[in-house]
C-alpha atoms as a PDB file:
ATOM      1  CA  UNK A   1      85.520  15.890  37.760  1.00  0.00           C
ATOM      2  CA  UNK A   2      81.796  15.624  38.564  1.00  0.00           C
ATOM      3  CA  UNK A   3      81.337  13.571  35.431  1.00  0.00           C
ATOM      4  CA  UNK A   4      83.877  11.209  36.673  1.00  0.00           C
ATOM      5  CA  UNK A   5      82.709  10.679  40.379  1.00  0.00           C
ATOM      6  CA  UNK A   6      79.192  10.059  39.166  1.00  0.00           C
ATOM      7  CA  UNK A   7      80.647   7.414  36.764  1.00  0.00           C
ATOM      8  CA  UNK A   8      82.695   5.707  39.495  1.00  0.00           C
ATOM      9  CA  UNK A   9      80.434   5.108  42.412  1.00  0.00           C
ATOM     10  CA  UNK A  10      77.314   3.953  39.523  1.00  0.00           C
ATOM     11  CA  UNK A  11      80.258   1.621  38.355  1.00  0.00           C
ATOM     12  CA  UNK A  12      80.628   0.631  42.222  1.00  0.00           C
ATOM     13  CA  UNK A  13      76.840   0.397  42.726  1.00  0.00           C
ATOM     14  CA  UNK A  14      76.149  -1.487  39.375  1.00  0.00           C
ATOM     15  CA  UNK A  15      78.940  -3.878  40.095  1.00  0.00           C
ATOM     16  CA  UNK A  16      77.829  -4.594  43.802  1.00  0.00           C
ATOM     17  CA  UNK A  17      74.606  -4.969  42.395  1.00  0.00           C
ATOM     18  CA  UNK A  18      75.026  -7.606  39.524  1.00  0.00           C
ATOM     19  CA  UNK A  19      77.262  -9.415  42.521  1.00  0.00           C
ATOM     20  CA  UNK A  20      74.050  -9.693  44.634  1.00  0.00           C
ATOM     21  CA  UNK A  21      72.203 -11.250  41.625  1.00  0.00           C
ATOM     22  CA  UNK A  22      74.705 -13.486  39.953  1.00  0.00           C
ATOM     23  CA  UNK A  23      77.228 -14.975  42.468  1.00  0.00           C
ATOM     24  CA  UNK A  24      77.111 -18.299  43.657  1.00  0.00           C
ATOM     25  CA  UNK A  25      77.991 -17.614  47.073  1.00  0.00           C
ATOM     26  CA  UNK A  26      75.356 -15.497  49.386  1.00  0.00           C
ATOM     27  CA  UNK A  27      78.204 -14.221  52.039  1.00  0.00           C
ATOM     28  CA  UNK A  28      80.007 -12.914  48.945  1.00  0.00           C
ATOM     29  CA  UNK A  29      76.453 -11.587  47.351  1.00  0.00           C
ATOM     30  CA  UNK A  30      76.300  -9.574  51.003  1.00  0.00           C
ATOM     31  CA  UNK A  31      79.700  -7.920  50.341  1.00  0.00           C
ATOM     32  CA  UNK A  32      78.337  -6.889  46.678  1.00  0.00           C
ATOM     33  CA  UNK A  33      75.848  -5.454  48.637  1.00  0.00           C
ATOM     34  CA  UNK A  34      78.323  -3.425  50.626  1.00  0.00           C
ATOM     35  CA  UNK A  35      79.636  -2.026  47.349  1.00  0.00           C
ATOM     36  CA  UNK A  36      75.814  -1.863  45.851  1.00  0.00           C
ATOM     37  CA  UNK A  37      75.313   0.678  48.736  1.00  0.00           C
ATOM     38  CA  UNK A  38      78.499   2.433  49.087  1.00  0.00           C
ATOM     39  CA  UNK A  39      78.203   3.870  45.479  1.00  0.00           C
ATOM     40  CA  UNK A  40      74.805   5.001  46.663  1.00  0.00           C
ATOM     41  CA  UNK A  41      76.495   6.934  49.553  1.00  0.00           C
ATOM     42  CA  UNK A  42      78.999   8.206  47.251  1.00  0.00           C
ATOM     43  CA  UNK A  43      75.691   9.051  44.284  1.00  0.00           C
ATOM     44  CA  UNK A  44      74.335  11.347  47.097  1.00  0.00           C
ATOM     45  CA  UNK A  45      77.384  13.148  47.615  1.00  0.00           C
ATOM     46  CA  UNK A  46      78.545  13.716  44.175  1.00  0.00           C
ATOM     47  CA  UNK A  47      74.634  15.307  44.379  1.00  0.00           C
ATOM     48  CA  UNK A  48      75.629  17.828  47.110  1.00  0.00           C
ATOM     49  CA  UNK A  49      73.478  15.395  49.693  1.00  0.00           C
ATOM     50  CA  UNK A  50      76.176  15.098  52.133  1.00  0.00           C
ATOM     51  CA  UNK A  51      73.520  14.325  54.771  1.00  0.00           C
ATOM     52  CA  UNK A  52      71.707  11.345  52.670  1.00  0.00           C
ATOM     53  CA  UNK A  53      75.104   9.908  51.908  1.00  0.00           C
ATOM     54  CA  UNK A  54      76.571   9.799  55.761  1.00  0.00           C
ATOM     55  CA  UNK A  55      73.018   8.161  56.392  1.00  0.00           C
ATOM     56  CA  UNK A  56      73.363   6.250  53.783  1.00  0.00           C
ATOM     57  CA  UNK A  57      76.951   4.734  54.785  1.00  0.00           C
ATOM     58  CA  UNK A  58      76.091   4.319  58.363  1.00  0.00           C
ATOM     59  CA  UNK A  59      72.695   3.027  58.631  1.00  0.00           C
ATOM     60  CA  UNK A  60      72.953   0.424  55.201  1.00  0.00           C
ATOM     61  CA  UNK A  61      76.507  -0.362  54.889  1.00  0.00           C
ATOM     62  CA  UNK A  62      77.337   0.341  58.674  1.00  0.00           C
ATOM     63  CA  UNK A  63      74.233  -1.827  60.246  1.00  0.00           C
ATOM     64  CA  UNK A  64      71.860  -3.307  57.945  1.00  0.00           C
ATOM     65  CA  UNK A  65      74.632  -5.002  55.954  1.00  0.00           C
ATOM     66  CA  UNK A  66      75.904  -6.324  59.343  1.00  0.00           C
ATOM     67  CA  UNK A  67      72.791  -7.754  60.393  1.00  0.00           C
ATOM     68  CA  UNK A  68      72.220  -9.565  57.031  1.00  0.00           C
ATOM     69  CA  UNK A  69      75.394 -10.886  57.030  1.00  0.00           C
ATOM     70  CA  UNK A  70      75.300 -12.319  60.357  1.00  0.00           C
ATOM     71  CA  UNK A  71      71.609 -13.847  59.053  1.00  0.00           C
ATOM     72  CA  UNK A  72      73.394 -14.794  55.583  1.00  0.00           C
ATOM     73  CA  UNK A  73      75.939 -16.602  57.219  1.00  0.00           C
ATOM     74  CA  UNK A  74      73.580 -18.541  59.964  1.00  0.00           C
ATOM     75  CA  UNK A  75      71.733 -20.012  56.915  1.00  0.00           C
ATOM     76  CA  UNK A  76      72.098 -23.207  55.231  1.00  0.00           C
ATOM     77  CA  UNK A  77      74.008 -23.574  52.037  1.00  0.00           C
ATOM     78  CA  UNK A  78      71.236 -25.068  49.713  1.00  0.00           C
ATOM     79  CA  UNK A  79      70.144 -21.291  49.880  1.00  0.00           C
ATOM     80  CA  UNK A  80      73.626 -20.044  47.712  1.00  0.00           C
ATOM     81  CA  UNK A  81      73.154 -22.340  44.812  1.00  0.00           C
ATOM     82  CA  UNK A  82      72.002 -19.940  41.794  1.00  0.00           C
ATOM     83  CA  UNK A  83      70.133 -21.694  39.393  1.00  0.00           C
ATOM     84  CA  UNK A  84      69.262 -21.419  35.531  1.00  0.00           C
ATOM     85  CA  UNK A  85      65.897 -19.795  36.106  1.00  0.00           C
ATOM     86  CA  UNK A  86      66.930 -17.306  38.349  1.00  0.00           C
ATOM     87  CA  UNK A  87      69.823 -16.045  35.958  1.00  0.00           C
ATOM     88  CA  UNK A  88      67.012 -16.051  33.175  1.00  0.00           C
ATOM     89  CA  UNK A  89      64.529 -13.289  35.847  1.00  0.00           C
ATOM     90  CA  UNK A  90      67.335 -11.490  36.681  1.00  0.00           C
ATOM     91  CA  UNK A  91      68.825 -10.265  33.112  1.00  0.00           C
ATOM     92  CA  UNK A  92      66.259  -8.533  32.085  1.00  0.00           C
ATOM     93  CA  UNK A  93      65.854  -7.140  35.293  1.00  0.00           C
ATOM     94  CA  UNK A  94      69.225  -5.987  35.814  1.00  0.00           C
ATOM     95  CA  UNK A  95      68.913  -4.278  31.967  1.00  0.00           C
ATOM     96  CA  UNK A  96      65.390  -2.994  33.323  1.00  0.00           C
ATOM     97  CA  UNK A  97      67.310  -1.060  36.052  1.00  0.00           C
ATOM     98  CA  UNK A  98      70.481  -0.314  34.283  1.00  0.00           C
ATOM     99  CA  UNK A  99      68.230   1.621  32.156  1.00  0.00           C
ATOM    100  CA  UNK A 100      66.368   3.532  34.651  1.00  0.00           C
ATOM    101  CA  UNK A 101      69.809   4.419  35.812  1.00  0.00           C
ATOM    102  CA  UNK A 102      70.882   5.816  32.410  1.00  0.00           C
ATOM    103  CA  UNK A 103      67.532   8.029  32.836  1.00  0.00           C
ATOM    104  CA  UNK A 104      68.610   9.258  36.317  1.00  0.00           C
ATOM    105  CA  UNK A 105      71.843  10.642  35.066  1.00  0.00           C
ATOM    106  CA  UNK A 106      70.262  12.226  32.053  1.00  0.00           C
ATOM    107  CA  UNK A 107      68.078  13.947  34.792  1.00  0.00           C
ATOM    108  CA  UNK A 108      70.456  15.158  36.921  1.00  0.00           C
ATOM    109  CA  UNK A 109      72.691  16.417  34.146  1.00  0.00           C
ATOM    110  CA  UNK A 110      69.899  18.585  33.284  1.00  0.00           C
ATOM    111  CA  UNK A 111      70.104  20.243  36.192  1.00  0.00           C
ATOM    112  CA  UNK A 112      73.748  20.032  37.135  1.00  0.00           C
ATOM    113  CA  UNK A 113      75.787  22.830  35.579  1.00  0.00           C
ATOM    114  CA  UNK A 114      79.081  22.062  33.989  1.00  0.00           C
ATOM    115  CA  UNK A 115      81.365  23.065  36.704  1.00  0.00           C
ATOM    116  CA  UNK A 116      79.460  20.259  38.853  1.00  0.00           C
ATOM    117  CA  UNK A 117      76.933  22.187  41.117  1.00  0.00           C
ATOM    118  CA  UNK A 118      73.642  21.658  41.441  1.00  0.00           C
ATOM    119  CA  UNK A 119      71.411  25.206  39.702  1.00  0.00           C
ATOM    120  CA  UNK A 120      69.946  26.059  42.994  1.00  0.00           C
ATOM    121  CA  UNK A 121      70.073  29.408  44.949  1.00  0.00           C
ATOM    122  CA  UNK A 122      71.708  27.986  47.808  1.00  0.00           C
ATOM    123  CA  UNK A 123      75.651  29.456  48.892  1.00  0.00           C
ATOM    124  CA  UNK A 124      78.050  27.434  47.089  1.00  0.00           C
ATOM    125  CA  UNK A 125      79.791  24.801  49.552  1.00  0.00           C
ATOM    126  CA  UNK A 126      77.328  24.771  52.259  1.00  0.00           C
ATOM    127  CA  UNK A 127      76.086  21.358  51.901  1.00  0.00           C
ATOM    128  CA  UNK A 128      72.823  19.899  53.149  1.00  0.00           C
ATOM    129  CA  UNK A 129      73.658  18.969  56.594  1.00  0.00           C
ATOM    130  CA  UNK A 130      73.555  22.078  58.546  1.00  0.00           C
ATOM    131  CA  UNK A 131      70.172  23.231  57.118  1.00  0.00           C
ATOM    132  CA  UNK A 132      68.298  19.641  57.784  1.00  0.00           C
ATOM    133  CA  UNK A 133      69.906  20.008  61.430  1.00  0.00           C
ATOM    134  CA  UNK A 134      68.369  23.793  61.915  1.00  0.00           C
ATOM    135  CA  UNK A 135      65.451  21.872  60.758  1.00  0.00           C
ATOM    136  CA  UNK A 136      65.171  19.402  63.374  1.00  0.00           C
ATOM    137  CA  UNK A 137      65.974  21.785  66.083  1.00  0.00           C
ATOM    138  CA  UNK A 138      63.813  24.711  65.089  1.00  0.00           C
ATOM    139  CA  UNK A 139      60.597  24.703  66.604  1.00  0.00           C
ATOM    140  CA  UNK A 140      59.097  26.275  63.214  1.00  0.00           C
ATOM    141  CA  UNK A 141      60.520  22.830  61.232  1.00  0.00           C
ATOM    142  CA  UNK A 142      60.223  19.375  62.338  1.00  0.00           C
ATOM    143  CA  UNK A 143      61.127  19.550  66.372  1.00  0.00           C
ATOM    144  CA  UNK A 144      57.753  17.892  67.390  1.00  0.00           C
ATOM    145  CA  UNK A 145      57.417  15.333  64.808  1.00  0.00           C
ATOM    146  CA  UNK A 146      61.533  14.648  65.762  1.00  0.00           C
ATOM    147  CA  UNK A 147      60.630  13.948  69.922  1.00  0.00           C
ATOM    148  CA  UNK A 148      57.253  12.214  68.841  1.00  0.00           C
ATOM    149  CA  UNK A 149      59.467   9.524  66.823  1.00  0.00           C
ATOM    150  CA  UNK A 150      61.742   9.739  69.891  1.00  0.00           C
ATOM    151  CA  UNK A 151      59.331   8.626  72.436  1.00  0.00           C
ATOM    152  CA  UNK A 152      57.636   6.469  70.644  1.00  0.00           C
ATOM    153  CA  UNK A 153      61.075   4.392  69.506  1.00  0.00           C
ATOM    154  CA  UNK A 154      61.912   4.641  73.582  1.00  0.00           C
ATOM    155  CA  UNK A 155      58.269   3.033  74.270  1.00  0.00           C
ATOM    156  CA  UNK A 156      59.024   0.355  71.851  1.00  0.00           C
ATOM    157  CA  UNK A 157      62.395  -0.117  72.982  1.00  0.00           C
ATOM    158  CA  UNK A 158      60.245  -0.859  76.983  1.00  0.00           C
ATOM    159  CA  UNK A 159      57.544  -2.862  75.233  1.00  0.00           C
ATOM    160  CA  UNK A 160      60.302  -5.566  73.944  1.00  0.00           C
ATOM    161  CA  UNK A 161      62.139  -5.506  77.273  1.00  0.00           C
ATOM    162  CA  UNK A 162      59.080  -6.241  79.117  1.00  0.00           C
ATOM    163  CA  UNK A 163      57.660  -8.673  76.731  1.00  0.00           C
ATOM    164  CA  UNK A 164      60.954 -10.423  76.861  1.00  0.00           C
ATOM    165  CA  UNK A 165      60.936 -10.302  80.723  1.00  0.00           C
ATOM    166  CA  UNK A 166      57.685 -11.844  80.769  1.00  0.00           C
ATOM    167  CA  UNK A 167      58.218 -14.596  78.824  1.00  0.00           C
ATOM    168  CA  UNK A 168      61.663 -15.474  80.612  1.00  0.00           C
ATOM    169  CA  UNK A 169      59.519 -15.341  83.867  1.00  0.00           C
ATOM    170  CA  UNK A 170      56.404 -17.728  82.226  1.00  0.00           C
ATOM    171  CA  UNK A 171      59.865 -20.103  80.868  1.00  0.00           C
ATOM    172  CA  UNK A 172      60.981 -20.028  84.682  1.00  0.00           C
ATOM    173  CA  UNK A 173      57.686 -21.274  86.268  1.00  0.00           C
ATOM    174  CA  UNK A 174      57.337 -23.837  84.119  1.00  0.00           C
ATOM    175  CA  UNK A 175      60.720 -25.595  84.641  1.00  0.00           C
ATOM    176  CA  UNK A 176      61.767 -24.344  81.609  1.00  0.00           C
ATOM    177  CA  UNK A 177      65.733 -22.182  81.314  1.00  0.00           C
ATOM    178  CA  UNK A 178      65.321 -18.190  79.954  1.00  0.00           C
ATOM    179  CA  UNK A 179      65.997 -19.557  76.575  1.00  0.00           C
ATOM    180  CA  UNK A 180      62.409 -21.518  77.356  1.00  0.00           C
ATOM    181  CA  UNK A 181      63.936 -24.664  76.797  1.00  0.00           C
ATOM    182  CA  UNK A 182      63.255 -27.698  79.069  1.00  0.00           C
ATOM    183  CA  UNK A 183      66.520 -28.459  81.523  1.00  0.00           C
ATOM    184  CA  UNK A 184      67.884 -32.283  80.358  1.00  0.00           C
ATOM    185  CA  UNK A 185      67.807 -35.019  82.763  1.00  0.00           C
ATOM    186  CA  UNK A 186      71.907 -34.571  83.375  1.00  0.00           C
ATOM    187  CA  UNK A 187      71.354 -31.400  84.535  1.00  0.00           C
ATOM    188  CA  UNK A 188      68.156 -32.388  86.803  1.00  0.00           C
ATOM    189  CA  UNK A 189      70.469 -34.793  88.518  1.00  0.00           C
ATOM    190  CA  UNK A 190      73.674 -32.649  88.669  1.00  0.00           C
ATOM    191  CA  UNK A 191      70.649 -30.079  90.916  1.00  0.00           C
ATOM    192  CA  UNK A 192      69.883 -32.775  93.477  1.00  0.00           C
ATOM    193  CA  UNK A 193      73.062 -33.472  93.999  1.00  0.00           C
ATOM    194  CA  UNK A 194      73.871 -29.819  94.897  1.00  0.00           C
ATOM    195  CA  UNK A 195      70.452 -29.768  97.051  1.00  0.00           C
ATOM    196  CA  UNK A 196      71.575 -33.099  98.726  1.00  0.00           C
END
C-alpha cells in the first residue's frame, strides 16, 4: 500500500511538473503547479511527515499558488507562448530531475521496511506533529528562536504600514491621490464646484 501511495502522488507531482514546463498556457502551467505541489504534500505523508505535508498544502498550494496565480493572470499573454528553445532546455532537465527522483525512492526504500514504516525507534502511529509542537513550546527546544521570528515578523509587519502611511501622506501634500497619482483636470473642476 506504501508502494502504491508513493507511486501516485510522484505520478501527481511529475505530471504537475512537466505541465509547468510544457503547456502553452501560464494560468494552466499555475494549476500544474497545484498538482506539482500537492504530490509533494502527499510525498511527506506517505514519509510519516504529517507536519511537512499540512505545511506543505497550506502554505504552497493554499497561498503561494494563489498569489502567483493572481500575478500569472495580471500578465500579458506574449509571456504564455512556449517556444522551440525552451522545449529543447527543458527535456533534459525534466530527465535530469526525473532521475534524481528515481534516486530518492531508492533511498527511502532503504530505509522503509516492507510493511511501510519508516526503521526508526519512534511509537508506531504517532506522527511528527505532536513532537515538533512540544518542540516549539518547550523552553529546552526552540521557544526563543520561535518568539524572536515572532517579533521580528510583527516589526516588519509596522515597518510596511508606516512606510506605506508615509508615502500616502508625501502623495497627499503634493496634490497627488493615496495611489500617488496626480487628480485629472475633471476632477479638479468637479472640487471647485463643490467649494463654490
Amino acid at each position: 500500500m506504501a508502494d502504491f501511495m508513493f507511486f501516485t502522488f510522484a505520478g501527481i507531482a511529475v505530471f504537475g511538473g512537466l505541465m509547468v514546463a510544457f503547456h502553452r498556457n501560464v494560468v494552466h502551467s499555475v494549476f500544474g503547479l497545484v498538482a506539482a505541489l500537492f504530490g509533494v504534500g502527499g510525498l511527506y505523508w506517505t514519509l510519516g511527515a504529517d507536519f511537512l505535508g499540512a505545511t506543505q498544502i497550506l502554505l504552497y498550494v493554499g497561498g503561494v499558488t494563489v498569489l502567483l496565480l493572481f500575478a500569472v493572470m495580471l500578465t500579458t499573454s506574449d509571456a504564455s507562448r512556449v517556444t522551440l528553445l525552451r522545449t529543447l532546455i527543458m527535456v533534459p532537465i525534466v530527465g535530469f530531475l526525473a532521475l534524481k527522483v528515481l534516486e530518492a525512492y531508492r533511498g527511502v526504500s532503504s530505509i522503509v521496511n516492507d510493511t511501510g514504516h519508516v526503521v526508526v525507534d519512534a511509537p508506531a502511529g504517532s506522527g511528527t506533529t505532536p513532537e515538533i509542537g512540544n518542540l516549539f513550546v518547550s523552553p529546552e527546544g526552540y521557544l526563543l528562536p520561535f518568539e524572536v521570528a515572532a517579533v521580528l515578523l510583527l516589526v516588519v509587519l509596522v515597518g510596511a504600514v508606516t512606510v506605506a502611511r508615509q508615502r500616502d501622506d508625501v502623495a497627499a501634500e503634493e496634490g497627488r491621490g493615496p495611489g500617488g497619482s496626480k487628480p485629472t483636470d475633471d476632477g479638479a473642476r468637479e472640487e471647485d464646484a463643490v467649494h463654490a
